[in-house]
PDB file of N, CA and C in Angstrom:
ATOM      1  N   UNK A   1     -65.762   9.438   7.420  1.00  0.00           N
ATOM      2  CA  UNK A   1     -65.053   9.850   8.594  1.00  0.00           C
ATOM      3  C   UNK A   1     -66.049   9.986   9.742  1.00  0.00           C
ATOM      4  N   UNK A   2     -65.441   9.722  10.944  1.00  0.00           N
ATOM      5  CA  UNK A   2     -66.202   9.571  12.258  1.00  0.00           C
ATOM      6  C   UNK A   2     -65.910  10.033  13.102  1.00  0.00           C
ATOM      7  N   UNK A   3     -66.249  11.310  14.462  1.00  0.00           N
ATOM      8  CA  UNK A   3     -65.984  11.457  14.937  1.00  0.00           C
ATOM      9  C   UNK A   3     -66.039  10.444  16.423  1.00  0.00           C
ATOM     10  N   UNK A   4     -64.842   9.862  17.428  1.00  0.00           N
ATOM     11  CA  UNK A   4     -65.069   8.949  18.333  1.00  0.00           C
ATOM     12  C   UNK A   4     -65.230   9.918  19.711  1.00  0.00           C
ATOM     13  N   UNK A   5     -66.594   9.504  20.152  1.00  0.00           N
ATOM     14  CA  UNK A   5     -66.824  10.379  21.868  1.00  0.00           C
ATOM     15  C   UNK A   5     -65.826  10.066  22.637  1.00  0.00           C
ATOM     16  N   UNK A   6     -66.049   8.375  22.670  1.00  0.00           N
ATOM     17  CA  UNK A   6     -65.520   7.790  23.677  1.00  0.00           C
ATOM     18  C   UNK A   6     -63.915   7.462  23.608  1.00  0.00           C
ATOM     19  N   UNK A   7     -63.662   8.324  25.105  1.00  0.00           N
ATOM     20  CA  UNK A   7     -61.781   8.173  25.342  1.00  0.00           C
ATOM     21  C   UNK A   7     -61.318   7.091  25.396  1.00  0.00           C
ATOM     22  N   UNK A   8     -60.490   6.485  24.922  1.00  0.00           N
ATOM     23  CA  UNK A   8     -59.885   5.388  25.701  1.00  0.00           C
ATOM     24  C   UNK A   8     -58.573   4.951  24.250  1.00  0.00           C
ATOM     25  N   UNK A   9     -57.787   4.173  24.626  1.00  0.00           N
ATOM     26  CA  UNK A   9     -56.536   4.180  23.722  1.00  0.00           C
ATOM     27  C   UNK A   9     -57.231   3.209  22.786  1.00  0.00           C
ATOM     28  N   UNK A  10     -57.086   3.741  21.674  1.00  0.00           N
ATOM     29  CA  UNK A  10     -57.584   2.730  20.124  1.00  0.00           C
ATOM     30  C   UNK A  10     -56.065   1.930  19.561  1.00  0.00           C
ATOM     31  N   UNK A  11     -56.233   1.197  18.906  1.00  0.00           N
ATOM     32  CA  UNK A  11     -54.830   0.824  17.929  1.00  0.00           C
ATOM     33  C   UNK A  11     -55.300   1.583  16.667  1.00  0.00           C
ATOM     34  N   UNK A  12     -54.229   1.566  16.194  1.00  0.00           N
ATOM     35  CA  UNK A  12     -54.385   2.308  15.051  1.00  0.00           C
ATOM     36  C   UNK A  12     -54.854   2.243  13.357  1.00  0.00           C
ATOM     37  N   UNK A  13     -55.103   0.795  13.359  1.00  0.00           N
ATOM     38  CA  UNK A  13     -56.166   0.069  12.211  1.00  0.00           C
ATOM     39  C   UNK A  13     -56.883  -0.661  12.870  1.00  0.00           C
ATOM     40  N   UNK A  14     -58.038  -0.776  12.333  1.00  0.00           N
ATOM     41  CA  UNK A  14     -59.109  -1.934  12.629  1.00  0.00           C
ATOM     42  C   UNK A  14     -59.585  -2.632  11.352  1.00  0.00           C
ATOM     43  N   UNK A  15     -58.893  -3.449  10.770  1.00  0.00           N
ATOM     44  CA  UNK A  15     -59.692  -3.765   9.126  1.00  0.00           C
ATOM     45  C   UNK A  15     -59.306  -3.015   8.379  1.00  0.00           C
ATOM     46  N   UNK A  16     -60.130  -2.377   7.696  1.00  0.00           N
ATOM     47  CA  UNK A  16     -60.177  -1.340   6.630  1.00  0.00           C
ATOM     48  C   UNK A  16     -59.883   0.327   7.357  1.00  0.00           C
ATOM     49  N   UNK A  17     -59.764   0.257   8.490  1.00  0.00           N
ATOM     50  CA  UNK A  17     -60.016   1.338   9.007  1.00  0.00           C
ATOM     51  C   UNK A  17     -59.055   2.359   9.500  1.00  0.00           C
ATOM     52  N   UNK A  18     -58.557   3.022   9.850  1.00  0.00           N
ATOM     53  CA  UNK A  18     -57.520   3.805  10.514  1.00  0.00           C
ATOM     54  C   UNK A  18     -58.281   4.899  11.708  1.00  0.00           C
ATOM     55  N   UNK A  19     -57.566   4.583  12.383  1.00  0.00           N
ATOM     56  CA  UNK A  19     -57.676   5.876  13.962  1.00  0.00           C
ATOM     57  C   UNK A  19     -56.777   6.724  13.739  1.00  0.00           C
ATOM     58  N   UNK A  20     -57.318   7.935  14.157  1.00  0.00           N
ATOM     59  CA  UNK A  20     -56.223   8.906  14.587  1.00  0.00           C
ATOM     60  C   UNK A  20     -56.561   9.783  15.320  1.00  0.00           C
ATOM     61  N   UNK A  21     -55.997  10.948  16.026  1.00  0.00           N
ATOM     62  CA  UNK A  21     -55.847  11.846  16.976  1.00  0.00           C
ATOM     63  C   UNK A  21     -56.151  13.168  15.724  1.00  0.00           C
ATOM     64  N   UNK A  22     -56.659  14.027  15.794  1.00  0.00           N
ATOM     65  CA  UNK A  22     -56.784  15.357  15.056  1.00  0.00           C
ATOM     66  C   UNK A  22     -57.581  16.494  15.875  1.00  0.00           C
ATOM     67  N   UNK A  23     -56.823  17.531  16.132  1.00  0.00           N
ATOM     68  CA  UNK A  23     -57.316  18.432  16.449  1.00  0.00           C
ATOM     69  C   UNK A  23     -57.650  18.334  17.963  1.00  0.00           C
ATOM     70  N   UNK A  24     -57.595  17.633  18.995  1.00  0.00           N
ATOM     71  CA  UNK A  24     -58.151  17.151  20.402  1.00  0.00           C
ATOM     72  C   UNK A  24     -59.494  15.639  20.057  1.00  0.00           C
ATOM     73  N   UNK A  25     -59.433  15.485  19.071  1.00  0.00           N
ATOM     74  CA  UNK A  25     -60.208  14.636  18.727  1.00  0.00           C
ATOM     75  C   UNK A  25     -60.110  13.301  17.963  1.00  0.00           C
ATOM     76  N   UNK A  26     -60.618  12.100  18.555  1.00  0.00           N
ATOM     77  CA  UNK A  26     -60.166  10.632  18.135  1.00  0.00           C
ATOM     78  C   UNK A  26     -61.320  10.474  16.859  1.00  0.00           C
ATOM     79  N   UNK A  27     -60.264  10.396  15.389  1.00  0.00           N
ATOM     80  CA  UNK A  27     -61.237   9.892  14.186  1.00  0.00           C
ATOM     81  C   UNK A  27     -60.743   8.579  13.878  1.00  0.00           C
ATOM     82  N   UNK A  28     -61.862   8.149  13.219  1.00  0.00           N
ATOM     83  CA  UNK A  28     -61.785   6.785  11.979  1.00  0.00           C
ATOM     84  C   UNK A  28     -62.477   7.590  11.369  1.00  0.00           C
ATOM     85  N   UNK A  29     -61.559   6.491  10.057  1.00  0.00           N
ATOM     86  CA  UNK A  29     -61.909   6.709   8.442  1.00  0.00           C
ATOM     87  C   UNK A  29     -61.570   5.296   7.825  1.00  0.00           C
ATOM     88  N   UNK A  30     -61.825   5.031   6.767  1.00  0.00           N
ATOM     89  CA  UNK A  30     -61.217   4.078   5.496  1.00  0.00           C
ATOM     90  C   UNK A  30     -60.056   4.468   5.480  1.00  0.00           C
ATOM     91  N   UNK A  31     -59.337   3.326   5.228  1.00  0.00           N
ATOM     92  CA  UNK A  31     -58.312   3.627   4.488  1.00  0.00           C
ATOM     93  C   UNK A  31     -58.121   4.107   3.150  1.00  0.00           C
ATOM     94  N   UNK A  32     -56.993   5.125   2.542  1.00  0.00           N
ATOM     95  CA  UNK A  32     -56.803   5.589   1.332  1.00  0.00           C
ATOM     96  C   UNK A  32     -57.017   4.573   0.422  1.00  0.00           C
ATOM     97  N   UNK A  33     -57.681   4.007  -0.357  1.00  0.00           N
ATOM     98  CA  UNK A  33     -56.746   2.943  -1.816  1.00  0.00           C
ATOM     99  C   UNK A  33     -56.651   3.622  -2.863  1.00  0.00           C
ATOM    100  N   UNK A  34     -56.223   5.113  -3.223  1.00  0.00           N
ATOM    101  CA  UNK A  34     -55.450   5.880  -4.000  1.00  0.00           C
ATOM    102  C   UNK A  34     -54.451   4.567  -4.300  1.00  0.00           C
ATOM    103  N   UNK A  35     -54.259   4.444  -5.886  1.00  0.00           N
ATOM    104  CA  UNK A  35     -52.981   4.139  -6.157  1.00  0.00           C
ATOM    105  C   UNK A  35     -51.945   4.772  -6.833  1.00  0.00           C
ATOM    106  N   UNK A  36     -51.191   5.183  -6.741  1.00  0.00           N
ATOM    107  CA  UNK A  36     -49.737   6.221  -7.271  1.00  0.00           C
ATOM    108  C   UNK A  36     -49.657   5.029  -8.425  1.00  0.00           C
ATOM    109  N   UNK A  37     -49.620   4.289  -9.071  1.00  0.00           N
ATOM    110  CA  UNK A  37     -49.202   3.496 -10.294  1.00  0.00           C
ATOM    111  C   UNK A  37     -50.924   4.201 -11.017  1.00  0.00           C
ATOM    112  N   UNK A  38     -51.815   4.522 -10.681  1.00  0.00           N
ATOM    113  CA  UNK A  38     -52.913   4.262 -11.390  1.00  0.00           C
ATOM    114  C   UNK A  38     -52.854   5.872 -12.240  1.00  0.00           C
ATOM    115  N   UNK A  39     -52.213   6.558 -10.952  1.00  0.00           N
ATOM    116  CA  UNK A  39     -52.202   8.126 -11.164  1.00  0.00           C
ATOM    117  C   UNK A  39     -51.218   8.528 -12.246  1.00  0.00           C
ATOM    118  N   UNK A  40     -50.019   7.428 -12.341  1.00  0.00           N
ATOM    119  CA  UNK A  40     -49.011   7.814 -13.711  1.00  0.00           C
ATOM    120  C   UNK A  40     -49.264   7.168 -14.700  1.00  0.00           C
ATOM    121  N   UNK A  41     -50.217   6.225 -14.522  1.00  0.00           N
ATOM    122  CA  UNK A  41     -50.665   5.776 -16.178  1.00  0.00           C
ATOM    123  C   UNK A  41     -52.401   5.950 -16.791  1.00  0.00           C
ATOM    124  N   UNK A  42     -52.994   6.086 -16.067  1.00  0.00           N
ATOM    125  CA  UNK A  42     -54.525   5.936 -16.523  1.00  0.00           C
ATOM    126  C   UNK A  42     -54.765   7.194 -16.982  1.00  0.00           C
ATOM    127  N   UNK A  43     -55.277   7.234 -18.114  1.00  0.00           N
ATOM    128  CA  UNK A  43     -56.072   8.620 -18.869  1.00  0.00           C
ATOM    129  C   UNK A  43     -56.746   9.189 -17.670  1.00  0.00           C
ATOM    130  N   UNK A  44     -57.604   9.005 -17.071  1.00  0.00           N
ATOM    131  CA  UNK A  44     -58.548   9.348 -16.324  1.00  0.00           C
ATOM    132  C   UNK A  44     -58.046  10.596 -15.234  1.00  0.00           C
ATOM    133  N   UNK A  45     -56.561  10.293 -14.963  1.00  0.00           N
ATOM    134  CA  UNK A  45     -55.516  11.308 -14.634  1.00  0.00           C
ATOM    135  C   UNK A  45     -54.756  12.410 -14.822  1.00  0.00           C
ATOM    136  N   UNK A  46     -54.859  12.497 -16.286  1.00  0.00           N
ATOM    137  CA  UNK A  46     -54.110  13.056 -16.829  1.00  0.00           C
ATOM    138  C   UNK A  46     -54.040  14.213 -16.670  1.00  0.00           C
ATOM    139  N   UNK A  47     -54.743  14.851 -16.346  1.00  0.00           N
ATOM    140  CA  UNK A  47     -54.858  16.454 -15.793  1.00  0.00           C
ATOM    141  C   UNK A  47     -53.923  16.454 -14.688  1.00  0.00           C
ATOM    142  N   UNK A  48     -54.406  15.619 -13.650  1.00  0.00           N
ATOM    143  CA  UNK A  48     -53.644  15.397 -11.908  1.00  0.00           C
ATOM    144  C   UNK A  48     -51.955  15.600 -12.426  1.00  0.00           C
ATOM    145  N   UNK A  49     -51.503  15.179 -13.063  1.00  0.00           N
ATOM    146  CA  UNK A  49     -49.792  14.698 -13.200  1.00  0.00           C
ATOM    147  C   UNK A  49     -48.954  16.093 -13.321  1.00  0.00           C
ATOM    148  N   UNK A  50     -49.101  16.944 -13.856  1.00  0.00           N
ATOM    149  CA  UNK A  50     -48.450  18.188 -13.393  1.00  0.00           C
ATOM    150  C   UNK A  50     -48.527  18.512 -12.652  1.00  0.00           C
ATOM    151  N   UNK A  51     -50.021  18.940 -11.721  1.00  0.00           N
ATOM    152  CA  UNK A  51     -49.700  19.455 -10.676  1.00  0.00           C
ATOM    153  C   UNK A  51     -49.216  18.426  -9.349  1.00  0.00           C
ATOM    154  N   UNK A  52     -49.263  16.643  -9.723  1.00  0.00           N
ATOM    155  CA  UNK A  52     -48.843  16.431  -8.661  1.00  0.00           C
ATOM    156  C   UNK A  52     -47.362  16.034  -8.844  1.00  0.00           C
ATOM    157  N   UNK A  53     -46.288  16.296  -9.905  1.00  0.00           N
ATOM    158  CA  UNK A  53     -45.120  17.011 -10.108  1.00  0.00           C
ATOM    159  C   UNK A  53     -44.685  18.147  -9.144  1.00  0.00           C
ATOM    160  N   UNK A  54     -45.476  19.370  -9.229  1.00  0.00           N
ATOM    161  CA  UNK A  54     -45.198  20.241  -9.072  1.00  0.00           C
ATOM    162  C   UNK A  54     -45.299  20.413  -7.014  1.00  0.00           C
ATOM    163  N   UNK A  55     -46.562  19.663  -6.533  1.00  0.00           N
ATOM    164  CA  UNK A  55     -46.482  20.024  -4.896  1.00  0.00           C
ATOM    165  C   UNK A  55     -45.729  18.248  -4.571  1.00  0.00           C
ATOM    166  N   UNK A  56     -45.233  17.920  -5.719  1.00  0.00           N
ATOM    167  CA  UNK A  56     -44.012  16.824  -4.956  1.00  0.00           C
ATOM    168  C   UNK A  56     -42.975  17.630  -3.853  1.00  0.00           C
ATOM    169  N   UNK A  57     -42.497  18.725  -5.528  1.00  0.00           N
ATOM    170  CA  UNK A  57     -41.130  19.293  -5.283  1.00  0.00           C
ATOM    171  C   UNK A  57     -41.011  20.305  -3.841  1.00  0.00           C
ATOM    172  N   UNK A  58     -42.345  20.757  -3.218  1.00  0.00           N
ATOM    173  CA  UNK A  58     -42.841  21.858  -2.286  1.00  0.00           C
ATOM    174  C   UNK A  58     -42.012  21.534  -0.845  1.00  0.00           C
ATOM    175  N   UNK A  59     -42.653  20.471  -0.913  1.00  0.00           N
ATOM    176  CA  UNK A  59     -41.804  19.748   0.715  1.00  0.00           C
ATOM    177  C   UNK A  59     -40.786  20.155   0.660  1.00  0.00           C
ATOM    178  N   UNK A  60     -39.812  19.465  -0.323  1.00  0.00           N
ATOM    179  CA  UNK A  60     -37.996  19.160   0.337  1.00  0.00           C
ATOM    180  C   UNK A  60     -37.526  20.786  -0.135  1.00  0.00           C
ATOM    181  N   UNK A  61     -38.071  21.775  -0.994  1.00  0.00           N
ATOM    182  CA  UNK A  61     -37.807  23.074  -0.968  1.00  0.00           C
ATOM    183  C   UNK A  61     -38.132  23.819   0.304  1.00  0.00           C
ATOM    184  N   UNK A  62     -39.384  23.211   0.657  1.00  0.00           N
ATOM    185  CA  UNK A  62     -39.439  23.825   2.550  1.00  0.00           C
ATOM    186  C   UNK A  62     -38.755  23.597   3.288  1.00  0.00           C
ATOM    187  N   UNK A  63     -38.327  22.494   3.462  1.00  0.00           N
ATOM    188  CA  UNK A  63     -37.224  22.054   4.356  1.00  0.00           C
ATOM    189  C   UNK A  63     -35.847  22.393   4.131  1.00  0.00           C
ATOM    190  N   UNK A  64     -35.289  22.889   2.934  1.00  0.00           N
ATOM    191  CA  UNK A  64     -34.587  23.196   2.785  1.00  0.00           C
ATOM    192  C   UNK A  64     -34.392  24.671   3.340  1.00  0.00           C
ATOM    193  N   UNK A  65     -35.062  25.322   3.107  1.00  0.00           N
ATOM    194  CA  UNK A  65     -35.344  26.403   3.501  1.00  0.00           C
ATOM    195  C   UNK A  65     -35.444  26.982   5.271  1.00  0.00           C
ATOM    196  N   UNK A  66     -36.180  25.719   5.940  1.00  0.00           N
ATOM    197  CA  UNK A  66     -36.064  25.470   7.253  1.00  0.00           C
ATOM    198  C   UNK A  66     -34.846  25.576   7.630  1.00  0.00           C
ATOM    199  N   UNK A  67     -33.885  24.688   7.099  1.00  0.00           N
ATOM    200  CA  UNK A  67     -32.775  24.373   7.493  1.00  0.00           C
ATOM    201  C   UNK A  67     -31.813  25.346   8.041  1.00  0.00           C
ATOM    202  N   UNK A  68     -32.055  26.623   6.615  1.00  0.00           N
ATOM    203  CA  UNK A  68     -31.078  27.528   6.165  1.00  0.00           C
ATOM    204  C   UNK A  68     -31.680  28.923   7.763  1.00  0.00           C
ATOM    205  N   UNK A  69     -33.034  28.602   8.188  1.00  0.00           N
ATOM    206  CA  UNK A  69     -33.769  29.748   8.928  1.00  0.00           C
ATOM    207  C   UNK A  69     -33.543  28.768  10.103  1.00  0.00           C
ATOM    208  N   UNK A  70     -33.157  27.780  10.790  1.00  0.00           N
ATOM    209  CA  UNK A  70     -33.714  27.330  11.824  1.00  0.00           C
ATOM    210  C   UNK A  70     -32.566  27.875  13.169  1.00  0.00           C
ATOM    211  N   UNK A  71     -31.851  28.452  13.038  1.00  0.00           N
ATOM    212  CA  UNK A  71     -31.495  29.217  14.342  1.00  0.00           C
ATOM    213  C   UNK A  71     -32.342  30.693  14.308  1.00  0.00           C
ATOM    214  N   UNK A  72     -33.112  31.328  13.492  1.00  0.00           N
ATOM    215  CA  UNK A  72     -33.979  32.653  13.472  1.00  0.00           C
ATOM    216  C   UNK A  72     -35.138  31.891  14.154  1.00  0.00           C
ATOM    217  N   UNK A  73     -36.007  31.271  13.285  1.00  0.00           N
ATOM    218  CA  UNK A  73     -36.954  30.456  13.636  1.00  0.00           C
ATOM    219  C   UNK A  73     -37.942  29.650  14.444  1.00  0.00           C
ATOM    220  N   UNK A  74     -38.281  30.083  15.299  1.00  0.00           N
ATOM    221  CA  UNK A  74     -39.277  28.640  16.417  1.00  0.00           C
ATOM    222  C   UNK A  74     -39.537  27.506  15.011  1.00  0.00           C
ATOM    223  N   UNK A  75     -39.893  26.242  16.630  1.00  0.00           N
ATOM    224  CA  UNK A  75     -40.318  25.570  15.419  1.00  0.00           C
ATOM    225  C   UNK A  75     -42.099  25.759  15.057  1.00  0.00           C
ATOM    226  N   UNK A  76     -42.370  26.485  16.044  1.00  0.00           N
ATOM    227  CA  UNK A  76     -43.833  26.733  15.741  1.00  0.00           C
ATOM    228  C   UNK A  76     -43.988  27.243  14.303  1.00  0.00           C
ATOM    229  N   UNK A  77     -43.591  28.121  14.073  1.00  0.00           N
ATOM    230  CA  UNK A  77     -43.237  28.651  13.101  1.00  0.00           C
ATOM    231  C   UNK A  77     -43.216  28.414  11.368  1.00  0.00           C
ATOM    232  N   UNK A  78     -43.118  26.597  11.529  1.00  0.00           N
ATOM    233  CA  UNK A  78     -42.065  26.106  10.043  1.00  0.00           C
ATOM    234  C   UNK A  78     -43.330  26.124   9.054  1.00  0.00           C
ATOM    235  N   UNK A  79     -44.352  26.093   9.593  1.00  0.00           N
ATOM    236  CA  UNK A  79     -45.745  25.579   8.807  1.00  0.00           C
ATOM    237  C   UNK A  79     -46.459  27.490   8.233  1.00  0.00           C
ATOM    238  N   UNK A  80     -46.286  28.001   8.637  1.00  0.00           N
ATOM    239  CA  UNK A  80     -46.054  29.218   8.510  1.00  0.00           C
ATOM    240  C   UNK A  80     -45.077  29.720   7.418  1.00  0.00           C
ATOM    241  N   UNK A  81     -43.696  29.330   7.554  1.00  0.00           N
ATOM    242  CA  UNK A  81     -42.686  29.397   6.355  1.00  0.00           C
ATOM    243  C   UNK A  81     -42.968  29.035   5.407  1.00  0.00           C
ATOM    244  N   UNK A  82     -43.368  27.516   5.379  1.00  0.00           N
ATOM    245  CA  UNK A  82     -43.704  27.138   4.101  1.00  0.00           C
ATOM    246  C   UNK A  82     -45.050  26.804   3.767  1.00  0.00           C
ATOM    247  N   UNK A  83     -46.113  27.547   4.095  1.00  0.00           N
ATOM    248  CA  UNK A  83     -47.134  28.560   3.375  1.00  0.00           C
ATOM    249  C   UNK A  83     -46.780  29.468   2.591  1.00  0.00           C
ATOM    250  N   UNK A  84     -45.960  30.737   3.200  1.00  0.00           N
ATOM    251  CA  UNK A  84     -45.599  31.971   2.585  1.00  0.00           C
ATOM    252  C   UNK A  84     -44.518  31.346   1.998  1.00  0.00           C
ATOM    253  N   UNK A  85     -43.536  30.337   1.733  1.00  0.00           N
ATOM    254  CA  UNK A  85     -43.101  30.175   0.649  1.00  0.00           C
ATOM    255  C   UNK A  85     -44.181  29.628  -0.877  1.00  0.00           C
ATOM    256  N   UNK A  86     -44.693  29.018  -0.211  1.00  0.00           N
ATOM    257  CA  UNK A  86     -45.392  28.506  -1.667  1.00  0.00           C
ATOM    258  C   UNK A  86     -46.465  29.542  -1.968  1.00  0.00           C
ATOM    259  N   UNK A  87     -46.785  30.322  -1.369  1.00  0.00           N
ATOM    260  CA  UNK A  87     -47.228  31.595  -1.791  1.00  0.00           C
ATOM    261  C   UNK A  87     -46.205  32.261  -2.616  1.00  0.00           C
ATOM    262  N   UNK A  88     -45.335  32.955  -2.315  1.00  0.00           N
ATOM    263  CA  UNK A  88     -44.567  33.517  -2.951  1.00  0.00           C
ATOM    264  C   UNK A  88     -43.598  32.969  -3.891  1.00  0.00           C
ATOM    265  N   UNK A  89     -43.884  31.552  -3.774  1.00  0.00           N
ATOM    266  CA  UNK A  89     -43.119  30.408  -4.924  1.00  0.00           C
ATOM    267  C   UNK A  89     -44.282  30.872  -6.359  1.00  0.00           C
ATOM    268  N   UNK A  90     -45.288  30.904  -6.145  1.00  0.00           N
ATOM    269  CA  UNK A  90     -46.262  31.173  -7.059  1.00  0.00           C
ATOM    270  C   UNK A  90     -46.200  32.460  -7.383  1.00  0.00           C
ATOM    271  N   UNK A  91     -45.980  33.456  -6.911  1.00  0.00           N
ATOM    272  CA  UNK A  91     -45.814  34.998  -7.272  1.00  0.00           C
ATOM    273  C   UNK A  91     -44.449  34.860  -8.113  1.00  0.00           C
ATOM    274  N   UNK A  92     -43.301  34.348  -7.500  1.00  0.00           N
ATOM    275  CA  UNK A  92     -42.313  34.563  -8.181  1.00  0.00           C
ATOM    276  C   UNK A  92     -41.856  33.915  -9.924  1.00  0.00           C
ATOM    277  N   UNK A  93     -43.436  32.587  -9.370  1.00  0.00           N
ATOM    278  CA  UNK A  93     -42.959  31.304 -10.827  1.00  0.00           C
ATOM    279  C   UNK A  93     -41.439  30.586 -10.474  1.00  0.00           C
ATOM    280  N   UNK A  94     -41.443  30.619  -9.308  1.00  0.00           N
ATOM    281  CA  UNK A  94     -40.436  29.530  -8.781  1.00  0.00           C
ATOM    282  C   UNK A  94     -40.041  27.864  -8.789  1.00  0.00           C
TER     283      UNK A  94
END
């Protein structure tokens, strides 16, 4: 990863590469070549597969949850919710 000084509008691959915006700041990196087929069959994984079961399900339970709070709610807020949900998803064994 790289941090870029210089302003000016990038596209958003170059090759192997990806740009992005983070934080007030323009990065490149490599691209991921994680493969999701390698992660459900190769021994070498086998530990990874529960828990990446388990923060599959995290998202669409946050959002669900959003849904049910979003007239209380800012949206500043949602990333906040679902922290202290998966905090307390873990206290409860949810």
């Amino acid at each position: 990863m790289v941090i870029i000084l210089v302003k000016r509008n990038y596209p958003k691959k170059i090759g192997g590469y990806i740009i992005y915006k983070s934080r007030g700041q323009t990065i490149i990196r490599s691209i991921n070549r994680f493969i999701t087929k390698a992660l459900k069959t190769t021994e070498k994984y086998k530990k990874y597969r529960p828990n990446a079961n388990e923060f599959d399900q995290i998202p669409s339970l946050c959002k669900k949850i959003r849904i049910v709070l979003k007239d209380i709610l800012s949206k500043k807020n949602n990333l906040q919710v679902a922290i202290l949900y998966k905090k307390k998803g873990e206290w409860l064994n949810v």
